[in-house]
Protein backbone atom coordinates (compact mmCIF):
# COMPACT_ATOMS: atom_id res chain seq x y z
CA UNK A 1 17.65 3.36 35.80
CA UNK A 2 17.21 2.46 39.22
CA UNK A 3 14.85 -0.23 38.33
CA UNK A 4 17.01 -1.25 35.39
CA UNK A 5 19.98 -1.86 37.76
CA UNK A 6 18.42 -3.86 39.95
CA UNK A 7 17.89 -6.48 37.85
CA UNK A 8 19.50 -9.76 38.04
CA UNK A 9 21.73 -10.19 34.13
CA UNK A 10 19.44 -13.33 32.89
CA UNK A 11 16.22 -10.80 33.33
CA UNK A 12 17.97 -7.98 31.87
CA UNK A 13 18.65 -10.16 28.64
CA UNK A 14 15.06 -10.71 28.29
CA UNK A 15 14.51 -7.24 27.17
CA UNK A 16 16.03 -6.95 23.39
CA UNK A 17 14.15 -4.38 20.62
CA UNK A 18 14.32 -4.99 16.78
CA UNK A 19 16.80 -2.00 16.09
CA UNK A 20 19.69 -3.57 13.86
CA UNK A 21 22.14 -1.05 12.38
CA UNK A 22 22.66 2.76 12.21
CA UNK A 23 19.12 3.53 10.30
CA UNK A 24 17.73 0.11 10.23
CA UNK A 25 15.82 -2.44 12.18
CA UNK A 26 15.18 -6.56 12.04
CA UNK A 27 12.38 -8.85 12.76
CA UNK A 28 12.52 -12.65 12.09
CA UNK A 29 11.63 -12.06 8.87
CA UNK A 30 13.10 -8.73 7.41
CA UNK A 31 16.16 -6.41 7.80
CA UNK A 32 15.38 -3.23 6.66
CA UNK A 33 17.83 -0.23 6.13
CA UNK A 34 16.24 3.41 5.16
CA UNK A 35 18.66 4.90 2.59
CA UNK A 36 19.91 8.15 2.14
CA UNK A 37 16.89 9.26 0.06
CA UNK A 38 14.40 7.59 2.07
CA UNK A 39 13.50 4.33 0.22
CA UNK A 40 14.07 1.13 1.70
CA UNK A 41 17.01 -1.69 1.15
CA UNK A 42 15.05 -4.63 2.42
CA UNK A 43 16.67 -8.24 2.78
CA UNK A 44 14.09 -11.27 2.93
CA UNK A 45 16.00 -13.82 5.50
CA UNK A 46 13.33 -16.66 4.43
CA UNK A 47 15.23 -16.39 0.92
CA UNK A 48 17.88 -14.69 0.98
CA UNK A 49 16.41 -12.38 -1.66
CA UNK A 50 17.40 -8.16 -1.33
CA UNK A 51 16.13 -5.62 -3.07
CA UNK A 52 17.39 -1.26 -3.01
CA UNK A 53 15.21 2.18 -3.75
CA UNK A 54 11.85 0.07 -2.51
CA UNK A 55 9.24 2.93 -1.97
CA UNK A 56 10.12 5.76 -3.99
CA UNK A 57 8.36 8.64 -4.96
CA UNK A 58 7.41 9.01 -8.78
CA UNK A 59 5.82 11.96 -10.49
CA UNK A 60 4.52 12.77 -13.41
CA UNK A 61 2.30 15.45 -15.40
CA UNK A 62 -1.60 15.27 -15.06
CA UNK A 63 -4.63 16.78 -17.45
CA UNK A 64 -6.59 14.21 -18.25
CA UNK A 65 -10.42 13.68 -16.60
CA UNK A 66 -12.08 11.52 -14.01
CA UNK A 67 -11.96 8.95 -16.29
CA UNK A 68 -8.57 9.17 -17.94
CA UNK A 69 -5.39 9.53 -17.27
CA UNK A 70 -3.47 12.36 -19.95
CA UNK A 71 0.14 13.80 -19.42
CA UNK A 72 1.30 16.68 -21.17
CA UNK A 73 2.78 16.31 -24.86
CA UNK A 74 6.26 17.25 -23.40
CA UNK A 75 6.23 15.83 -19.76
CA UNK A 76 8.76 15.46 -17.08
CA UNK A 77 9.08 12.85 -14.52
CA UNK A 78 10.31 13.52 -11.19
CA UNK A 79 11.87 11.11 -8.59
CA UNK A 80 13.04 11.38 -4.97
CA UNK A 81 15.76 9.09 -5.71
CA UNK A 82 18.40 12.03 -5.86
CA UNK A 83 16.70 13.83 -2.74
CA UNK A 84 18.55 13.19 0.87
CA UNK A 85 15.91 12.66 3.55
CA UNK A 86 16.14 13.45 7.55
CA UNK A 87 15.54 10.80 9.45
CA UNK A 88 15.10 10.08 12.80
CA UNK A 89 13.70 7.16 15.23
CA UNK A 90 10.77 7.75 17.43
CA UNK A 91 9.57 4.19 18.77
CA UNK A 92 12.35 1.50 19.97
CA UNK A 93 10.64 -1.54 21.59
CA UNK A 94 10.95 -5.21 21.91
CA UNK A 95 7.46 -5.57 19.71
CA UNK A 96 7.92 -2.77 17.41
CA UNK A 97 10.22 -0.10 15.99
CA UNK A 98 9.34 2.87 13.60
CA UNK A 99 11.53 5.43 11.57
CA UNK A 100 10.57 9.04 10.81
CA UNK A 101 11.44 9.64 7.24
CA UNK A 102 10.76 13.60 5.94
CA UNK A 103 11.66 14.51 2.32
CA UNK A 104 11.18 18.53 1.74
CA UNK A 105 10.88 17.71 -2.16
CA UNK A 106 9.62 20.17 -4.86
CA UNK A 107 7.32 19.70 -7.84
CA UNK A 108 5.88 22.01 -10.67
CA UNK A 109 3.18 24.66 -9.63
CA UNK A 110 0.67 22.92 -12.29
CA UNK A 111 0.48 22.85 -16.19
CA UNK A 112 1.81 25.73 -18.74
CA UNK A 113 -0.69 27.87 -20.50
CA UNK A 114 -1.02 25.45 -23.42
CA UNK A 115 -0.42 22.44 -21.64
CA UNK A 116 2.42 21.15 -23.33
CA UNK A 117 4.50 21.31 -20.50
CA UNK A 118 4.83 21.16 -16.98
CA UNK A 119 5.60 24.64 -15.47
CA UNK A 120 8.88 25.81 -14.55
CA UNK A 121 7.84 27.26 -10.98
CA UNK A 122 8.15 24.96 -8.09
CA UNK A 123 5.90 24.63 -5.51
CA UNK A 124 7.95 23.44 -1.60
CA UNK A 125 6.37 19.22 -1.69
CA UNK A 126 6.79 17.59 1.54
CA UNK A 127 6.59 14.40 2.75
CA UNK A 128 6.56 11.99 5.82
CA UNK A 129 6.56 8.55 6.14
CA UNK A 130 6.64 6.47 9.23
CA UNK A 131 8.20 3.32 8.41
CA UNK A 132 7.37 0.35 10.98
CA UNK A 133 8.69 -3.03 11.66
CA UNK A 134 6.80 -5.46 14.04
CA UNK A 135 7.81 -8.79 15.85
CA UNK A 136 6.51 -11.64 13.86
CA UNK A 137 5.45 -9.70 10.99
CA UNK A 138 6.48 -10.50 7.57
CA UNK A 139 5.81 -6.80 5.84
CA UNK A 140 7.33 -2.82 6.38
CA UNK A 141 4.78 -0.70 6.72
CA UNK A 142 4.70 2.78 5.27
CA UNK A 143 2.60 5.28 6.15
CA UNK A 144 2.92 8.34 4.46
CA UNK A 145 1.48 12.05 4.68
CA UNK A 146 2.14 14.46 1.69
CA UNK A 147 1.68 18.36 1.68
CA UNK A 148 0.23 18.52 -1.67
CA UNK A 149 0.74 22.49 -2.78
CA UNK A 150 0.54 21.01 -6.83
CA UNK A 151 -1.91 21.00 -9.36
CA UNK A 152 -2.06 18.58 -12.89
CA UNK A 153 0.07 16.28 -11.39
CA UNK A 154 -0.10 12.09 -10.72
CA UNK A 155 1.85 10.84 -7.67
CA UNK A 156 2.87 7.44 -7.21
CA UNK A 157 4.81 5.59 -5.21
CA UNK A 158 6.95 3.07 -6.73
CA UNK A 159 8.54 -0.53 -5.76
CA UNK A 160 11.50 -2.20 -7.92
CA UNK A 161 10.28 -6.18 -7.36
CA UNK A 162 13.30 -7.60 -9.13
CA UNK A 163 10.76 -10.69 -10.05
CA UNK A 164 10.59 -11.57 -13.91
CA UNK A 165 7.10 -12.14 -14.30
CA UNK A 166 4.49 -11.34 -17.60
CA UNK A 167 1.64 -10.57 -15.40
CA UNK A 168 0.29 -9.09 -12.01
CA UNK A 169 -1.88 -10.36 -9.00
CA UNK A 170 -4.58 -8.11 -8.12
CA UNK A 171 -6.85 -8.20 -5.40
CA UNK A 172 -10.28 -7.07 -6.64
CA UNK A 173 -13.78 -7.34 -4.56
CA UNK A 174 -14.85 -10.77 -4.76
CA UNK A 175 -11.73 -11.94 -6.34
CA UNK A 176 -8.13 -12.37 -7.10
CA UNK A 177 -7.52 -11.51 -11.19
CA UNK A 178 -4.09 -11.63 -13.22
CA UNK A 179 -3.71 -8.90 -15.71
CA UNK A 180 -0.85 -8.84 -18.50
CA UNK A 181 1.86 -6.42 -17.79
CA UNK A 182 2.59 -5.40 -21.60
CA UNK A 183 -0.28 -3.11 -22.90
CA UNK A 184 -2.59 -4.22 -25.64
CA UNK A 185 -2.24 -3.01 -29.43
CA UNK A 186 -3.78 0.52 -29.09
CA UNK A 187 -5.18 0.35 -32.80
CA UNK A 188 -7.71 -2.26 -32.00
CA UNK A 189 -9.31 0.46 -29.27
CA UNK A 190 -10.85 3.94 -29.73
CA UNK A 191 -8.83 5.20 -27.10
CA UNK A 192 -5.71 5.79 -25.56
CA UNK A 193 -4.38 2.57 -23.40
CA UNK A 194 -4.84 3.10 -19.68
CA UNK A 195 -1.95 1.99 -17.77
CA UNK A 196 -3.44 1.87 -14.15
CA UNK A 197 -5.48 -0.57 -13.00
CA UNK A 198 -8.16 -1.22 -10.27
CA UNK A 199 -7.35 -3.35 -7.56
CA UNK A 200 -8.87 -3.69 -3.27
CA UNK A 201 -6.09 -4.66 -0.89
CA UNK A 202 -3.04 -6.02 -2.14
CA UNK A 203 -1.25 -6.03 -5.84
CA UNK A 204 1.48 -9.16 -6.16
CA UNK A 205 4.08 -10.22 -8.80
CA UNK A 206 5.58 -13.58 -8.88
CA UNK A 207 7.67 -16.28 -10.88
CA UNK A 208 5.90 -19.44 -9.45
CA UNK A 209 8.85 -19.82 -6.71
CA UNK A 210 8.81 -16.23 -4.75
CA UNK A 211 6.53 -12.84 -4.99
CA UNK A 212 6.43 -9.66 -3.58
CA UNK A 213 3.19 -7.77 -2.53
CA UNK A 214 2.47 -4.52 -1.82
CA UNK A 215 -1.11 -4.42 0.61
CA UNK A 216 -2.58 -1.23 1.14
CA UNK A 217 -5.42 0.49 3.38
CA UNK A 218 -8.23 2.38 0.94
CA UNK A 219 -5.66 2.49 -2.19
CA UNK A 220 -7.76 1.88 -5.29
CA UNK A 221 -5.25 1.65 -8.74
CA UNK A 222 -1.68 0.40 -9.51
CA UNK A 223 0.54 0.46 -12.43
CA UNK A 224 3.00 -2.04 -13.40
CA UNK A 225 5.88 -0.58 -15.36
CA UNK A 226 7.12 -2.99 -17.98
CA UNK A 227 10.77 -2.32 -17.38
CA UNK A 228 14.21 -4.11 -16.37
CA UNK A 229 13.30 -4.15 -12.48
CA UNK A 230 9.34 -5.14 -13.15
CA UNK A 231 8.38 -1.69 -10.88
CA UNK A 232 4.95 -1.90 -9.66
CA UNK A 233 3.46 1.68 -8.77
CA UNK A 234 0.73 2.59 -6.32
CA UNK A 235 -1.18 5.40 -7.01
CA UNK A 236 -1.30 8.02 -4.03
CA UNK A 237 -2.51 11.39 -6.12
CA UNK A 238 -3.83 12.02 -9.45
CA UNK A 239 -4.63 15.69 -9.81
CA UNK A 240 -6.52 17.07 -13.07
CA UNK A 241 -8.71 20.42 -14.25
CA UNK A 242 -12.07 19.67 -13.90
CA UNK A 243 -13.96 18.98 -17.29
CA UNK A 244 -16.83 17.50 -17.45
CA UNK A 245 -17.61 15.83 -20.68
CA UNK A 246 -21.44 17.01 -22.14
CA UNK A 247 -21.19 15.29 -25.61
CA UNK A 248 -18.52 13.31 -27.39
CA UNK A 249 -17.01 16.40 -28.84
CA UNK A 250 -17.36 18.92 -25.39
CA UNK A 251 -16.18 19.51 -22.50
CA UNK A 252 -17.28 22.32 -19.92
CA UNK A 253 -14.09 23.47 -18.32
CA UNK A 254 -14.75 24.20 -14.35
CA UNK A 255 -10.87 24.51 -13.24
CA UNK A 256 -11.16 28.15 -12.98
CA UNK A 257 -14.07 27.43 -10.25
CA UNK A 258 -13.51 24.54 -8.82
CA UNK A 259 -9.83 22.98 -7.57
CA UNK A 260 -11.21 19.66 -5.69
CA UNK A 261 -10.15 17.60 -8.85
CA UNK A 262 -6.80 18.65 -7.35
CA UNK A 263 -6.72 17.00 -4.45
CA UNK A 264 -4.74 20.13 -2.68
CA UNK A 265 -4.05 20.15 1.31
CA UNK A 266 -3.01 17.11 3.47
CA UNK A 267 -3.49 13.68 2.51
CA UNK A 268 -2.02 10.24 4.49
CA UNK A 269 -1.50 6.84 2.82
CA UNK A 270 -1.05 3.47 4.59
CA UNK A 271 0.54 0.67 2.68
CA UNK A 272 3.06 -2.24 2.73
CA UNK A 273 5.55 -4.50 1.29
CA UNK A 274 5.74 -7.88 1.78
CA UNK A 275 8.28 -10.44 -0.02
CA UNK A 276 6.89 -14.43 0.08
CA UNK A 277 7.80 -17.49 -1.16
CA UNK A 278 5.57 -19.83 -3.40
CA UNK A 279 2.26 -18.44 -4.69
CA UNK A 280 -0.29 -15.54 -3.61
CA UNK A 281 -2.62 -18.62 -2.53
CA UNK A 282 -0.02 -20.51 -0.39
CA UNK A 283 1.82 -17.51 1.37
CA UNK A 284 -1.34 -16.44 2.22
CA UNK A 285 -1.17 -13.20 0.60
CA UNK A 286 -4.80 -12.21 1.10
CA UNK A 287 -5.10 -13.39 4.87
CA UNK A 288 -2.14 -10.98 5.12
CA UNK A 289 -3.92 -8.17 3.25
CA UNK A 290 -7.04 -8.50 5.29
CA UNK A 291 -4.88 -8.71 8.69
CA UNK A 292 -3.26 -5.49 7.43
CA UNK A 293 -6.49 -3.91 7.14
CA UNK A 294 -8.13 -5.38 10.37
CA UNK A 295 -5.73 -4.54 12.79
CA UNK A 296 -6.58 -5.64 16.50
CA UNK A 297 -8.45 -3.30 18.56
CA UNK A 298 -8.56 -3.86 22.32
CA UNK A 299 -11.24 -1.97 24.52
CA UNK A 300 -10.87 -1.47 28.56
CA UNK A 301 -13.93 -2.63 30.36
CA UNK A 302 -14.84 -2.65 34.20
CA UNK A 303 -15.61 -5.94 36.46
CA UNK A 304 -18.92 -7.37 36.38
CA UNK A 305 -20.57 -9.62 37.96
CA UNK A 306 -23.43 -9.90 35.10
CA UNK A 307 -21.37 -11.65 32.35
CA UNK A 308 -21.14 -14.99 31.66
CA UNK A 309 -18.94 -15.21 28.92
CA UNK A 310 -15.93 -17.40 28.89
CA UNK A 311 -12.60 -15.35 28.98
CA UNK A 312 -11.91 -16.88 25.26
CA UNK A 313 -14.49 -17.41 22.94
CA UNK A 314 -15.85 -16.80 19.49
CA UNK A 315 -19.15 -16.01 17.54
CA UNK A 316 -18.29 -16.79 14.56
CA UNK A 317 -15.45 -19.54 13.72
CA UNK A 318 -14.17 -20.24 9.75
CA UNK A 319 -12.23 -23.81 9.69
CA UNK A 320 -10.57 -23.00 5.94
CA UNK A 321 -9.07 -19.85 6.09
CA UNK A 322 -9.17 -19.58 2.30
CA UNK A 323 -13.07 -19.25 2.64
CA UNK A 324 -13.64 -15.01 3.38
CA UNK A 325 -16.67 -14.44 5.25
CA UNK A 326 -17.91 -11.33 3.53
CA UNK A 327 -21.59 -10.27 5.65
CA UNK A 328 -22.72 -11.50 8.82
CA UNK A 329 -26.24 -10.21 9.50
CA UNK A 330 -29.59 -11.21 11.41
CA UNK A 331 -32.23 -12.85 9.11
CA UNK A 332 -35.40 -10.96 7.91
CA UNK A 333 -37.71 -12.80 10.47
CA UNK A 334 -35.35 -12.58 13.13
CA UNK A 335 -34.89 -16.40 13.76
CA UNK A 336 -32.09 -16.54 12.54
CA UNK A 337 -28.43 -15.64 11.18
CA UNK A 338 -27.18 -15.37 7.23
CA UNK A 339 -23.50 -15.69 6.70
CA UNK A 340 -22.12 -14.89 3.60
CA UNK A 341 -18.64 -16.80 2.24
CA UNK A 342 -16.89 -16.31 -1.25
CA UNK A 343 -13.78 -18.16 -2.13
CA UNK A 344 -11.02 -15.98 -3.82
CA UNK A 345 -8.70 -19.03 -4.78
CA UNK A 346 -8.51 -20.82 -8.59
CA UNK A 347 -9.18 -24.07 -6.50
CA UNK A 348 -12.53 -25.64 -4.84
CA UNK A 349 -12.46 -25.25 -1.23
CA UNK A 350 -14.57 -26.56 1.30
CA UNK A 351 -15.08 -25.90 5.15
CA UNK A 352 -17.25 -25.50 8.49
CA UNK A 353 -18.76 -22.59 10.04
CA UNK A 354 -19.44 -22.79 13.70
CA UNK A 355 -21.55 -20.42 15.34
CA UNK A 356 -20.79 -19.49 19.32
């Protein structure tokens, strides 16, 4: 305070944090407002574009396999759109500000007897999310921790886009695939339709003027719902008995033994969603992604006389940014260096490498 008043007014107006309303902060590219139920209303300023409910949680029965994913016969889907969340704000700065977020939710113990159904005793489901806004970043981040107490169960968490689009963007090693939303004709397959998909960093839908993607940190499948407000889903949990198939026609049940298939105890999830205009390949969507993954990490070191680095400099310089460098290793003999580039774009690209 004493420090504060001191200052002249011109330096005290230098000092401004990214705190908009009651509940909700704003960056140059994003105003975001936590709801009631702790999803996000989001408003893109680059477009105009808003979208309500981004974020929520999305449950649903679980008995398949490793391989499969099977709900119950009679299932029940459960939402945290109805629940009212606590929440609080622990970091107020000029670079960053982050929201606390706790839902004490509830979901079904596990699977009835005959696995029909899901069973009718609850189990107390709680979870946190921190939700962060930085300066000049054009994505929320979500990180969320979940007290998972429930077995047979597949958690997702679930983004209305609003985009009308046939088809999603996935990020996938090596390379950026679309995939049709609508599901095949089952009777041309020998097996049920999977509606979850692999992807790496990042999932995207977009109309050829403006997309939304969600990037993520170590997530592995998505779903796209083929419904009126194009929902894309990431999966946090899927929880299932452990069978083990033997032949086509057995299975050696180890649930009674064994409840890692369940994924129980205390799990965190980093992920993030980021509106853009254009394309995937001219917002950048997988620089982002890989950015959202790499965060800076700054080490303190002590003088030294010894060094005779500049203060700036940089082993290994890229002059596309399309082109990912993928390895960077010593050669066998040791004379020299192998650096390894892939392009994930539909279009040729072509660059420099300079090394030190």
């Amino acid at each position: 305070r004493e420090k504060w008043s001191k200052m002249s007014p011109k330096e005290r107006s230098l000092t401004r944090t990214i705190i908009g309303q009651v509940n909700g902060m704003e960056n140059e590219f994003l105003a975001v407002l936590i709801q009631p139920n702790g999803a996000l209303s989001v408003t893109d300023k680059v477009t105009g574009r808003n979208w309500t409910d981004l974020g929520y949680f999305r449950d649903c029965s679980e008995t398949g396999n490793p391989w499969e994913h099977v709900s119950v016969p009679f299932d029940e889907v459960l939402t945290t759109l109805g629940e009212q969340a606590r929440i609080s704000r622990i970091v107020a700065g000029d670079l960053v500000t982050t929201y606390k977020v706790e839902l004490d939710w509830e979901l079904p113990r596990g699977r009835s007897a005959d696995e029909k159904r899901r069973s009718s005793d609850r189990v107390p489901y709680k979870i946190t999310n921190l939700v962060t806004l930085r300066k000049g970043q054009p994505w929320v981040e979500i990180e969320s921790t979940v007290e998972n107490n429930a077995e047979d169960h597949y958690l997702q968490v679930s983004f209305p886009t609003q985009v009308d689009s046939a088809s999603s963007i996935a990020s996938v090693p090596f390379d950026i695939v679309e995939r049709s939303i609508a599901l095949p004709d089952p009777s041309e397959y020998d097996e049920d339709i999977q509606t979850e998909h692999p992807m790496d960093r990042f999932v995207a839908i977009e109309d050829g003027s403006n997309g939304v993607a969600l990037l993520n940190e170590g997530l592995k499948a998505y779903e796209p719902h083929d419904d009126d407000e194009q929902t894309l889903s990431l999966t946090l949990l899927r929880c299932y008995p452990l069978r083990i198939c033997i032949t086509n026609l057995e299975m050696t049940d180890y649930s009674g033994q064994d409840k890692g298939s369940q994924c129980l105890g205390t799990h965190t999830f980093k992920y993030a969603f980021m509106p853009y205009a254009g394309t995937v390949e001219t917002a950048g969507v997988w620089q982002a992604a890989e950015r959202f993954n790499h965060a800076v990490r700054v080490a303190q070191i002590g003088p030294s006389t010894a060094g005779t680095s500049p203060l700036a400099h940089s082993f290994l310089e890229v002059e596309n940014s399309a082109l990912h460098v993928s390895a960077v290793k010593m050669s066998e003999n040791g004379e020299g260096w192998i650096v390894r580039l892939f392009n994930p774009t539909d279009s040729t690209q072509s660059g420099t490498i300079r090394l030190n």
